[in-house]
Protein backbone atom coordinates (compact mmCIF):
# COMPACT_ATOMS: atom_id res chain seq x y z
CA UNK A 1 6.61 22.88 -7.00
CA UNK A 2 5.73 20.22 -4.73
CA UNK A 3 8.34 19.05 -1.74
CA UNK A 4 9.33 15.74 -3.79
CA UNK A 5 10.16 18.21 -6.47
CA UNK A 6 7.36 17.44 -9.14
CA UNK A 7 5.08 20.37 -10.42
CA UNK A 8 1.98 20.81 -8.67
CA UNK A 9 -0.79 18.96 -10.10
CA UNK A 10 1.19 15.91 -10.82
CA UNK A 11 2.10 12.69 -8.48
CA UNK A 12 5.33 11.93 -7.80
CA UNK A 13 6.19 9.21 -9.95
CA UNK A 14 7.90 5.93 -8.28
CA UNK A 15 10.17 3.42 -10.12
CA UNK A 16 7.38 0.81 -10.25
CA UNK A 17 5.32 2.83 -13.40
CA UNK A 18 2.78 -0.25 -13.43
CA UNK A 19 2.39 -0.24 -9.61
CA UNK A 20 2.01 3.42 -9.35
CA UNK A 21 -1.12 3.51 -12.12
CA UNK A 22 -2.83 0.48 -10.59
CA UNK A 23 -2.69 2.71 -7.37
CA UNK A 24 -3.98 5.56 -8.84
CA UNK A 25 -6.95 4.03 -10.95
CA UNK A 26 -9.65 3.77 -9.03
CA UNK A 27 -9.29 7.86 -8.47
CA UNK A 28 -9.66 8.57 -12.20
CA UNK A 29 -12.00 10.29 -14.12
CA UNK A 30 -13.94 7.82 -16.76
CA UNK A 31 -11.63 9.17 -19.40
CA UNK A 32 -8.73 8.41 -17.95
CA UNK A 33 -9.57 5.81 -16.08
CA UNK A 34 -9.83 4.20 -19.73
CA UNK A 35 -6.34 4.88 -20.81
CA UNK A 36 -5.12 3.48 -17.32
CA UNK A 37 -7.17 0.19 -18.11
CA UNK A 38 -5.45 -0.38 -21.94
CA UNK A 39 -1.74 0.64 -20.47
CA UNK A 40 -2.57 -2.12 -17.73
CA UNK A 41 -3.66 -4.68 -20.03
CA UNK A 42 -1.67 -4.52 -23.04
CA UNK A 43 1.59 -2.46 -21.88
CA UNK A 44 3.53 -4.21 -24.69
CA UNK A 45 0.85 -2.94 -26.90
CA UNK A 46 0.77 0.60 -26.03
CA UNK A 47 4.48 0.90 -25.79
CA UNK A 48 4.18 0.53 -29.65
CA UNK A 49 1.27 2.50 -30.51
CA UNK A 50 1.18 6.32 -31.11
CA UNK A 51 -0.73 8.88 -28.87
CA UNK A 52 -3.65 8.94 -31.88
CA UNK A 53 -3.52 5.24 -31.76
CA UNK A 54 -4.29 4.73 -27.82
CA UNK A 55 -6.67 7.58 -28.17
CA UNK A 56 -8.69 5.83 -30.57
CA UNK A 57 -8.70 2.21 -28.98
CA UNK A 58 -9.84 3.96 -25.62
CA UNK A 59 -12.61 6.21 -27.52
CA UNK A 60 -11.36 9.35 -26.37
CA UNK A 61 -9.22 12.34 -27.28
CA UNK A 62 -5.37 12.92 -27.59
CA UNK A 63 -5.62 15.92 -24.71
CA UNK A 64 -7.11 13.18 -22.05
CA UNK A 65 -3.98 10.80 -22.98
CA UNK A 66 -1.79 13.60 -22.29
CA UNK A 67 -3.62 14.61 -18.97
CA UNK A 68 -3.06 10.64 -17.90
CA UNK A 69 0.35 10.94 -18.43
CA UNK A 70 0.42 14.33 -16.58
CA UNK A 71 -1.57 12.54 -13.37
CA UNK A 72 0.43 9.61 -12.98
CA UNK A 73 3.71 11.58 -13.50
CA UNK A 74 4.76 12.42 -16.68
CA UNK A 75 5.64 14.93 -18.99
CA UNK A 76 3.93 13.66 -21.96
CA UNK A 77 3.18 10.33 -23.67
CA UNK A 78 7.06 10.06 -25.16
CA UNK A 79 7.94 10.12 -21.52
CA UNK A 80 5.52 7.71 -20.90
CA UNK A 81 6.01 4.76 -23.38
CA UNK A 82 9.95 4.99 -23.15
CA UNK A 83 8.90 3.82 -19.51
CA UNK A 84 6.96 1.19 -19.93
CA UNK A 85 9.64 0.21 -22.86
CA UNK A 86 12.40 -0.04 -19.71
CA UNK A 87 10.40 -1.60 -17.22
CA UNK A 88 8.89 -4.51 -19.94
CA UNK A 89 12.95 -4.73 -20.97
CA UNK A 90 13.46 -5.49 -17.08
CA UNK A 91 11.09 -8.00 -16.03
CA UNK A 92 11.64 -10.12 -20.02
CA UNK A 93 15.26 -9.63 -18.43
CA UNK A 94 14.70 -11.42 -15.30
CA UNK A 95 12.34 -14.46 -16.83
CA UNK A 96 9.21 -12.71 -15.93
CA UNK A 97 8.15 -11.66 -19.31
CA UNK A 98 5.65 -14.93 -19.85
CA UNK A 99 4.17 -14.50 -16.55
CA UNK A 100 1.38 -12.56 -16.26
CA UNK A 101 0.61 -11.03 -13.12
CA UNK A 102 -2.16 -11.55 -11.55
CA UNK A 103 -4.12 -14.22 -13.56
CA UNK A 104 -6.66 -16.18 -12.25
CA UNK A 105 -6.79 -20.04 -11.11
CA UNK A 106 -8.11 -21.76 -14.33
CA UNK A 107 -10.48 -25.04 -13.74
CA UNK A 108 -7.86 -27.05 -15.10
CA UNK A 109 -4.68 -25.95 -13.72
CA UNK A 110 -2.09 -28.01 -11.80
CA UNK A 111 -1.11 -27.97 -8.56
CA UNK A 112 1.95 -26.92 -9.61
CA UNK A 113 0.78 -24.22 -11.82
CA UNK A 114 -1.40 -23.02 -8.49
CA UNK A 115 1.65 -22.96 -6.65
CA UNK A 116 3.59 -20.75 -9.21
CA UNK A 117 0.81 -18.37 -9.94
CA UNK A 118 0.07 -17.94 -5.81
CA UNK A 119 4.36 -18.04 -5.45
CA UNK A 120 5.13 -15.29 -8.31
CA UNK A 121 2.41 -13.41 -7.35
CA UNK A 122 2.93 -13.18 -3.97
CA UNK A 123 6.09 -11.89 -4.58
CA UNK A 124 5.21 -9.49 -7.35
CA UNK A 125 2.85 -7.44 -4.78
CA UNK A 126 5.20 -7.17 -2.48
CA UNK A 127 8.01 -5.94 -4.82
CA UNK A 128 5.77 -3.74 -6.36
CA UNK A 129 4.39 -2.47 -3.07
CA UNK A 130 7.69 -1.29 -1.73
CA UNK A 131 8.87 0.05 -5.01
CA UNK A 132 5.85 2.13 -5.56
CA UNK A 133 5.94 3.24 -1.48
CA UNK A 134 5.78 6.90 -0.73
CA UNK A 135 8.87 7.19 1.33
CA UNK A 136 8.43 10.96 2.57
CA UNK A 137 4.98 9.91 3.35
CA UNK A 138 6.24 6.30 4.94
CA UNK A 139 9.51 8.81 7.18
CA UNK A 140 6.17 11.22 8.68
CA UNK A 141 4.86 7.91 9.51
CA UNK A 142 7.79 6.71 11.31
CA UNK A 143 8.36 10.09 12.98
CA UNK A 144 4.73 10.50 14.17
CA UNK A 145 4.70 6.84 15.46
CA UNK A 146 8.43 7.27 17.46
CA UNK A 147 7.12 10.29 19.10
CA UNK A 148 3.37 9.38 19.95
CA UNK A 149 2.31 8.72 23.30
CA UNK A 150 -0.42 6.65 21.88
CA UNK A 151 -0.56 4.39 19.00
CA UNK A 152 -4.81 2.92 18.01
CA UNK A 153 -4.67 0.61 15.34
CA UNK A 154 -7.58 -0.31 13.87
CA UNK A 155 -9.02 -2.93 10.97
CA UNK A 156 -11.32 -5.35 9.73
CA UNK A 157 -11.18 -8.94 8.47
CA UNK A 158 -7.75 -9.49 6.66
CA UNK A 159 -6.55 -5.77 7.60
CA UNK A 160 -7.67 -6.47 11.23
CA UNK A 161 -4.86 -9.10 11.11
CA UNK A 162 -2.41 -7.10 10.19
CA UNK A 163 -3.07 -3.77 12.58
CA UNK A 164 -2.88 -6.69 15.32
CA UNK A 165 0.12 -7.18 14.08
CA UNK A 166 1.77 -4.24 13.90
CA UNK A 167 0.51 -3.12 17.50
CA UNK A 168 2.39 -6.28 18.97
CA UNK A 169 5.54 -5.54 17.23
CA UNK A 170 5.48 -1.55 18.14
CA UNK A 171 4.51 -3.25 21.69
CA UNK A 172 7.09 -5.60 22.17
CA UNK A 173 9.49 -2.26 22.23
CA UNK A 174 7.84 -0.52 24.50
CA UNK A 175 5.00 1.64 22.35
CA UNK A 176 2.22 2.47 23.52
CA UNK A 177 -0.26 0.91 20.87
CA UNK A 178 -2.87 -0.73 21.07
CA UNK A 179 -5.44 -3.09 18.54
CA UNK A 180 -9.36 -2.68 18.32
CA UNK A 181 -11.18 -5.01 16.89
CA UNK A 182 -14.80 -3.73 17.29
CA UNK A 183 -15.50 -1.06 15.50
CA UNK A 184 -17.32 0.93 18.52
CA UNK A 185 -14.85 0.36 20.66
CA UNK A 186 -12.04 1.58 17.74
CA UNK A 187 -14.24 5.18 17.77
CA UNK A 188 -14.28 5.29 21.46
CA UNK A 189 -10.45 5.14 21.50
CA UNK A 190 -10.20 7.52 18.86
CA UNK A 191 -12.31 9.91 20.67
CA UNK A 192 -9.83 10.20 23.49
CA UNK A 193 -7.13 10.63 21.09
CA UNK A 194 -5.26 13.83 21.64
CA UNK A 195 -3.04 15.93 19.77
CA UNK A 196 0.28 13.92 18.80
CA UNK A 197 -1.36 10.61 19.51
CA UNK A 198 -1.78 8.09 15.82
CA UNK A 199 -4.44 6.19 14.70
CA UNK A 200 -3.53 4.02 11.58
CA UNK A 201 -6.33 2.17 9.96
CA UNK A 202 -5.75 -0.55 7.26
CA UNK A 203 -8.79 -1.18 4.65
CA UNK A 204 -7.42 -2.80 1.38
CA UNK A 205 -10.06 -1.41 -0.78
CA UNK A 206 -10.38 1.93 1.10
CA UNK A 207 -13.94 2.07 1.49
CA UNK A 208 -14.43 0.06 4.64
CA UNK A 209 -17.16 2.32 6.46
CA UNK A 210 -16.03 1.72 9.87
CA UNK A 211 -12.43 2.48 9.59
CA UNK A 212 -13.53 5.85 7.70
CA UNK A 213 -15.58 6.33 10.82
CA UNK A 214 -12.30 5.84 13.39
CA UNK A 215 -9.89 7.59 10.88
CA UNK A 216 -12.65 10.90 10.79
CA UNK A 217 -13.12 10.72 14.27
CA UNK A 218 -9.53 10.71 15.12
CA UNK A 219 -8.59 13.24 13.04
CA UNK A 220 -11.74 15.30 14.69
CA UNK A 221 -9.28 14.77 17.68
CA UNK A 222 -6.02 16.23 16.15
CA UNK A 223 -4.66 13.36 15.98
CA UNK A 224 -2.16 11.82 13.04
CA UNK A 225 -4.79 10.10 11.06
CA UNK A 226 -2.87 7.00 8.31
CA UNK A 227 -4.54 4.97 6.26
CA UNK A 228 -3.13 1.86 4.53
CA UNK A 229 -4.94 1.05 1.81
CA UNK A 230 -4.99 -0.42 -1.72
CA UNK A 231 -6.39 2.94 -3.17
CA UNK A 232 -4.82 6.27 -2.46
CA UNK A 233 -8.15 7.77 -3.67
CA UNK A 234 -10.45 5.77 -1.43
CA UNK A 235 -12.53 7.57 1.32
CA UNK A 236 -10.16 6.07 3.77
CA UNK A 237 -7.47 8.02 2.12
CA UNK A 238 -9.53 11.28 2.16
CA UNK A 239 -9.82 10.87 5.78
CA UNK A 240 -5.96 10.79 6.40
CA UNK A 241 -3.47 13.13 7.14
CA UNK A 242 -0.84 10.62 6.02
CA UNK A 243 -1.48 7.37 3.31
CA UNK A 244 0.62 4.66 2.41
CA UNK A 245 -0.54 2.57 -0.48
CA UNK A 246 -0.19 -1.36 -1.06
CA UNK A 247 0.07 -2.50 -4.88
CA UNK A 248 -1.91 -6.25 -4.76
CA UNK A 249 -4.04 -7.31 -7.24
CA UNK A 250 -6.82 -9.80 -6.03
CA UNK A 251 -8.70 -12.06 -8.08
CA UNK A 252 -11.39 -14.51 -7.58
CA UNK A 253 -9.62 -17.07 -5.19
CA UNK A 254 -6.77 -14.69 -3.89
CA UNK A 255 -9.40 -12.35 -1.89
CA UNK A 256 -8.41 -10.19 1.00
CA UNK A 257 -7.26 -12.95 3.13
CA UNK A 258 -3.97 -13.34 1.10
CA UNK A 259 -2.95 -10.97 -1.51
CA UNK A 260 -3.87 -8.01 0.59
CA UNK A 261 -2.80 -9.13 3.73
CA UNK A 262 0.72 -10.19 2.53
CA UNK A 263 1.28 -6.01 0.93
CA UNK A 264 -0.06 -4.76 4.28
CA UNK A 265 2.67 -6.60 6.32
CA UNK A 266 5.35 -5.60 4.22
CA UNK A 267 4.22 -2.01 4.94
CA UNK A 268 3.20 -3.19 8.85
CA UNK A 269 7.27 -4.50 8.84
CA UNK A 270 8.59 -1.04 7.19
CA UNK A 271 7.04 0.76 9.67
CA UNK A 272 7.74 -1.19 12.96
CA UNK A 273 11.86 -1.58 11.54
CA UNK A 274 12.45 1.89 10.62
CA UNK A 275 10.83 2.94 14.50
CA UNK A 276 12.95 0.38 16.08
CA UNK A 277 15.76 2.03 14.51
CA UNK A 278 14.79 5.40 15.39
CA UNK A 279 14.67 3.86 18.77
CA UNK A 280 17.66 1.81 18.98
CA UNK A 281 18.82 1.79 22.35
CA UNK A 282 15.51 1.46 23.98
CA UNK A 283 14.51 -0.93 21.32
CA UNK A 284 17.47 -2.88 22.05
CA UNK A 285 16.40 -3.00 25.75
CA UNK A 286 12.91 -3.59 25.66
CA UNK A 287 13.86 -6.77 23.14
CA UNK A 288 16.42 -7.86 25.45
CA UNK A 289 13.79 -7.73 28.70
CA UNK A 290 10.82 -9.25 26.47
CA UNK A 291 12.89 -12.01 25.01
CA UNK A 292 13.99 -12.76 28.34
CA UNK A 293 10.65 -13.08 30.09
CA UNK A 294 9.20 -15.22 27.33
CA UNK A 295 12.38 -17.42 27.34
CA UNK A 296 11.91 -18.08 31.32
CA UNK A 297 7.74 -19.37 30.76
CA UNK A 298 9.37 -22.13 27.89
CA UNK A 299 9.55 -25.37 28.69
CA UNK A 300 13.17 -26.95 29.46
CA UNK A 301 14.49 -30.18 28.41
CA UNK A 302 15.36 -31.56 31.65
């Protein structure tokens, strides 16, 4: 048995069952991976089609459908559909039933209907980002980042803007972080990394070479290694003692500069709240001094 209580071999299944298998997707085998694509795109459809049936449409056996199930956290395929049944049930409950996450901007869409589709999904990734969030994973996080005497954060592009921002929030009560841009200066700082200290490095697909690189070479180090990424099977993930996984699904106009960046700050504000409140006193005071020095550099009405 694993420590979340789920037999060994399987993932620990959050509430979020559509979340969770986007997550775990890219990690499949070709099989599988199959079975993860029709459950994706047709949930409705599988919900009413027997294990022979969704064998068949994804051209492969009954015994790979039932080692899907087992991967993403269920018993069996019973367990599996009654799932999906609930969690369809919910979102047709709540109006979101004719919305379909995710869908591209058409050539002939509205500005309102671009608004909606950017609006709804938006809010779908982060919902289904925290819902799917490993929370024992997310509470080592917190603990290794209250007690570290350093804190390197470390990204690229759209992930670079969100390490910058967590460093100035952990910074602003008193941690000791600090934001690389460059990539050889990111390995230098990991290099003096010593036991205790964190490096966290944010790459939405996971396979972002250079934060590999900083993660490896922190970890060389002894240092707390997390990745944030979009795919818990990603080299970056590989690379990480601890990973916390984003649920957004980009497509061709909502690249990494929005639907990626908005999962990683939900994850960047997680993390930065639940120190601060491990920290509450001192957090309290360091807010109280900063807030203070920035409010005497404002300028007065006279």
């Amino acid at each position: 048995m694993t420590g979340s209580g789920e037999p060994a071999g399987r993932a620990a299944r959050p509430a979020g069952v559509l979340a969770h298998i986007r997550t775990l997707l890219p990690g499949m085998a070709p099989a599988e991976r199959r079975v993860g694509e029709a459950v994706l795109g047709q949930p409705s459809v599988v919900v009413g089609r027997t294990i022979t049936e969704l064998a068949e449409s994804c051209h492969t056996s009954e015994t790979t459908v039932i080692r899907f199930c087992r991967t993403v956290g269920f018993r069996g395929y019973p367990e599996l559909r009654l799932t999906l049944a609930t969690e369809l049930g919910r979102d047709a409950a709540r109006g979101d039933g004719h919305k379909e996450l995710g869908a591209d901007i058409g050539r002939a869409d509205s500005l309102r209907e671009v608004v909606e589709k950017i609006g709804y999904a938006d809010a779908r990734g982060v919902e289904d980002t925290v819902t799917q969030l490993d929370l024992d994973a997310l509470a080592k996080v917190v603990d290794a980042v209250a007690t570290a005497d350093r804190i390197n954060l470390f990204g690229i592009g759209a992930s670079g803007f969100a390490a910058n921002d967590l460093q100035r929030k952990l910074y602003r009560i008193g941690r000791n972080a600090f934001f690389f841009a460059d990539p050889h200066d990111a390995l230098v700082a990991a290099a003096l990394l010593r036991p205790g200290d964190v490096e966290i490095g944010l790459t939405h697909t996971g396979t972002t070479v250079e934060t590999v690189n900083v993660l490896r070479e922190a970890r060389r180090h002894e240092a707390v290694a997390v990745a944030i990424t979009n795919n818990g099977a990603a080299p970056a993930a590989a690379e990480a003692d601890l990973v916390l996984t984003t649920a957004a699904r980009e497509t061709t106009f909502r690249s990494g500069a929005m639907a990626s960046r908005i999962a990683q700050l939900a994850i960047v504000d997680c993390i930065f709240v639940a120190v601060a409140q491990r920290t509450y006193d001192d957090t309290l005071e360091a807010l109280r001094l900063t807030f203070r020095a920035v409010d005497d550099v404002r300028t007065r009405k006279s």
